[in-house]
C-alpha atoms as a PDB file:
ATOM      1  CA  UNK A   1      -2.245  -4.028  -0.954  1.00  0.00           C
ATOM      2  CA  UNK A   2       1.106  -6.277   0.505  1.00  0.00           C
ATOM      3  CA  UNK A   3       2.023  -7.092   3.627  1.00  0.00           C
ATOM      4  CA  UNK A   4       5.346  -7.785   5.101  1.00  0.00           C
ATOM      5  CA  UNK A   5       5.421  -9.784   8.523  1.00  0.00           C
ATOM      6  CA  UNK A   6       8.536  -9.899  10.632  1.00  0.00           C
ATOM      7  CA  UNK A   7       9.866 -13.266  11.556  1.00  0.00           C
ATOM      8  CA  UNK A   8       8.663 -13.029  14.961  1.00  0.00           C
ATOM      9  CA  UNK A   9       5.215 -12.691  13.750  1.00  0.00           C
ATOM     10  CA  UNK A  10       5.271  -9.195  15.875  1.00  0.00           C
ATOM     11  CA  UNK A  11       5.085  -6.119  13.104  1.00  0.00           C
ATOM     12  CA  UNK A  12       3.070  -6.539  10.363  1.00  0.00           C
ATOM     13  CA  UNK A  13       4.166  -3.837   7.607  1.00  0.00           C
ATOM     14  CA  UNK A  14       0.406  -2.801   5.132  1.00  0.00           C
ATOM     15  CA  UNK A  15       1.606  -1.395   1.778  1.00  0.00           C
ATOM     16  CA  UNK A  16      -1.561   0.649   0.661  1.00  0.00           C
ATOM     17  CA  UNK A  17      -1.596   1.809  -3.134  1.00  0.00           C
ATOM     18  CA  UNK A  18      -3.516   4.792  -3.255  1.00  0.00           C
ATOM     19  CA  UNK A  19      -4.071   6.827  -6.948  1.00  0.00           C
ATOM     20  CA  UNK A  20      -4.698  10.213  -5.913  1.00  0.00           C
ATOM     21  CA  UNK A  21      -3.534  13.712  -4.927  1.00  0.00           C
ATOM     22  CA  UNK A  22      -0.693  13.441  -1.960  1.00  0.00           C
ATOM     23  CA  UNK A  23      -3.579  14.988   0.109  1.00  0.00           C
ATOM     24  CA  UNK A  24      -5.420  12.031  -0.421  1.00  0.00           C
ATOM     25  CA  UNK A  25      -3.077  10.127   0.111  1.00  0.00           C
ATOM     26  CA  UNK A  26      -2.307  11.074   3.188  1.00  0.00           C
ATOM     27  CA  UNK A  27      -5.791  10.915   4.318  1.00  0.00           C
ATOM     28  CA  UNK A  28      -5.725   7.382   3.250  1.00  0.00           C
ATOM     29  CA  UNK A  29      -3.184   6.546   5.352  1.00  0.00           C
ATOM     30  CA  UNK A  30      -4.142   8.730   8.482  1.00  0.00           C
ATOM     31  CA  UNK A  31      -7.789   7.236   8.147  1.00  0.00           C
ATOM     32  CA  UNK A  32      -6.316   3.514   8.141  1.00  0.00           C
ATOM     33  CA  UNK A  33      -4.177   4.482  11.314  1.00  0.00           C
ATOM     34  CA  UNK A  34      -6.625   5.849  13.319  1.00  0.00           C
ATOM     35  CA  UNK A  35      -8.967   2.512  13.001  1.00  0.00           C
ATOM     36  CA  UNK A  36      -5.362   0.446  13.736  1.00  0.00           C
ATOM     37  CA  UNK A  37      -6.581  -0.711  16.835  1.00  0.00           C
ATOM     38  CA  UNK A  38      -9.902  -2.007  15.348  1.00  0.00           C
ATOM     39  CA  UNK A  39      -8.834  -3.720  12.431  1.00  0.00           C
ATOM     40  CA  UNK A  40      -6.036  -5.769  14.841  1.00  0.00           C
ATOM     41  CA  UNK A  41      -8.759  -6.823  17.121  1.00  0.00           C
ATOM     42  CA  UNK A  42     -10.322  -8.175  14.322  1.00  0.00           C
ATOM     43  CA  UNK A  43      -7.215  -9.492  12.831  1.00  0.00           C
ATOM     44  CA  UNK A  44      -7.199 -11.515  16.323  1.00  0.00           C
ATOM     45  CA  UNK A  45     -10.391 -12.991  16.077  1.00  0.00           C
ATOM     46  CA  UNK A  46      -9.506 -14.598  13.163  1.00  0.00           C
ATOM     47  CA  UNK A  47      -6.107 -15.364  12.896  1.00  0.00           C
ATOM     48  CA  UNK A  48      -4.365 -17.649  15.794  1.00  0.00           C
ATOM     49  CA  UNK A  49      -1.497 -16.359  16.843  1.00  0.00           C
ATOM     50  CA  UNK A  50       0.583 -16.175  20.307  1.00  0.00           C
ATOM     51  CA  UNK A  51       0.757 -12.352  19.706  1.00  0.00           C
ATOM     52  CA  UNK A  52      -1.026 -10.323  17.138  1.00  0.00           C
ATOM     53  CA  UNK A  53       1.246  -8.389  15.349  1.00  0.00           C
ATOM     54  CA  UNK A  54       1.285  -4.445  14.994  1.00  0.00           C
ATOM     55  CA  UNK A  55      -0.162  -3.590  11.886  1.00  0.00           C
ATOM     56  CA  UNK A  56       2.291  -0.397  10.031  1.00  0.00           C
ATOM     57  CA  UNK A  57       0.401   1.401   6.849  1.00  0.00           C
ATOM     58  CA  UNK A  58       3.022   2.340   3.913  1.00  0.00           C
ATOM     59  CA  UNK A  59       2.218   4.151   1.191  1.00  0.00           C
ATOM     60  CA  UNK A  60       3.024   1.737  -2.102  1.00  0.00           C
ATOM     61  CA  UNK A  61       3.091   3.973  -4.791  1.00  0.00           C
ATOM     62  CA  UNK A  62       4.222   0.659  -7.264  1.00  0.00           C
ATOM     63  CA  UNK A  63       1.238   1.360  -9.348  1.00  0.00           C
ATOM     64  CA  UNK A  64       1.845   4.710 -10.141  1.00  0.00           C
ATOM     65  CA  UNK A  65       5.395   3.750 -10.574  1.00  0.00           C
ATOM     66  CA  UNK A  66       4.264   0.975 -13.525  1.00  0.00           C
ATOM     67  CA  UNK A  67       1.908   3.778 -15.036  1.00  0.00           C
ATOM     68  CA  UNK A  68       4.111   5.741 -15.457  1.00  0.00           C
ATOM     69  CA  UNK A  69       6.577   3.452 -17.206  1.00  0.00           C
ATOM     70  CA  UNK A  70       3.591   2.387 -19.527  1.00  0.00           C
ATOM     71  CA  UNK A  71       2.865   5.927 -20.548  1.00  0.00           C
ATOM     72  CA  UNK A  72       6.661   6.229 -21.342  1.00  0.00           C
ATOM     73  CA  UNK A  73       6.813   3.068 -23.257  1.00  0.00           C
ATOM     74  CA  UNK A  74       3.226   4.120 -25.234  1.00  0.00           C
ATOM     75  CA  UNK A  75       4.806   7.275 -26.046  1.00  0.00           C
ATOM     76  CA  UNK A  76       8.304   5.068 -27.589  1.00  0.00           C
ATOM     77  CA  UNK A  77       5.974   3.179 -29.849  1.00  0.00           C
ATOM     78  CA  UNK A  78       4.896   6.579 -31.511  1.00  0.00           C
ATOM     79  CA  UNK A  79       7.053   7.378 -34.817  1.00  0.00           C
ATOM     80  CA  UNK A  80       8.861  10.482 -34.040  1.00  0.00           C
ATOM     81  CA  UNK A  81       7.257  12.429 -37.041  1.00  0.00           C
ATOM     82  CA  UNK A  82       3.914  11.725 -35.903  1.00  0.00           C
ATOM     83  CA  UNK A  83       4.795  13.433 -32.173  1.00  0.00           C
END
């Protein structure tokens, strides 16, 4: 998980990596948003701020991403013959 905080301390963007199916996925995300609300409040009760910013869930799919390129880069080290 990232975050990205505006300069104004007023949106707070939540990059969530999730490994699944996109149903999942999207579950994740809808799950998170739904309990928005919640997890601010308690974001306020421990964090000082003059406002507390909006919290935004983004799928980060980075780690799939990096998989990926380390299956590709497995696959490179076999000798061609042996494929």
């Amino acid at each position: 998980m990232r975050f990205d905080i505006t300069a104004d301390l007023r949106q707070c963007h939540v990059f969530v990596s999730v490994i699944g199916k996109p149903d999942q996925k999207s579950r994740v995300l809808a799950e998170l948003e739904e309990h928005r609300r919640t997890l601010q409040r308690e974001l306020a009760k421990r964090v000082v701020l003059k406002y507390t910013p909006h919290l935004n869930f983004k799928l980060d799919d980075s780690i799939e991403r990096g998989s990926r390129v380390l299956e590709i880069m497995q696959d490179l080290e076999i000798p061609r013959d042996e494929r």
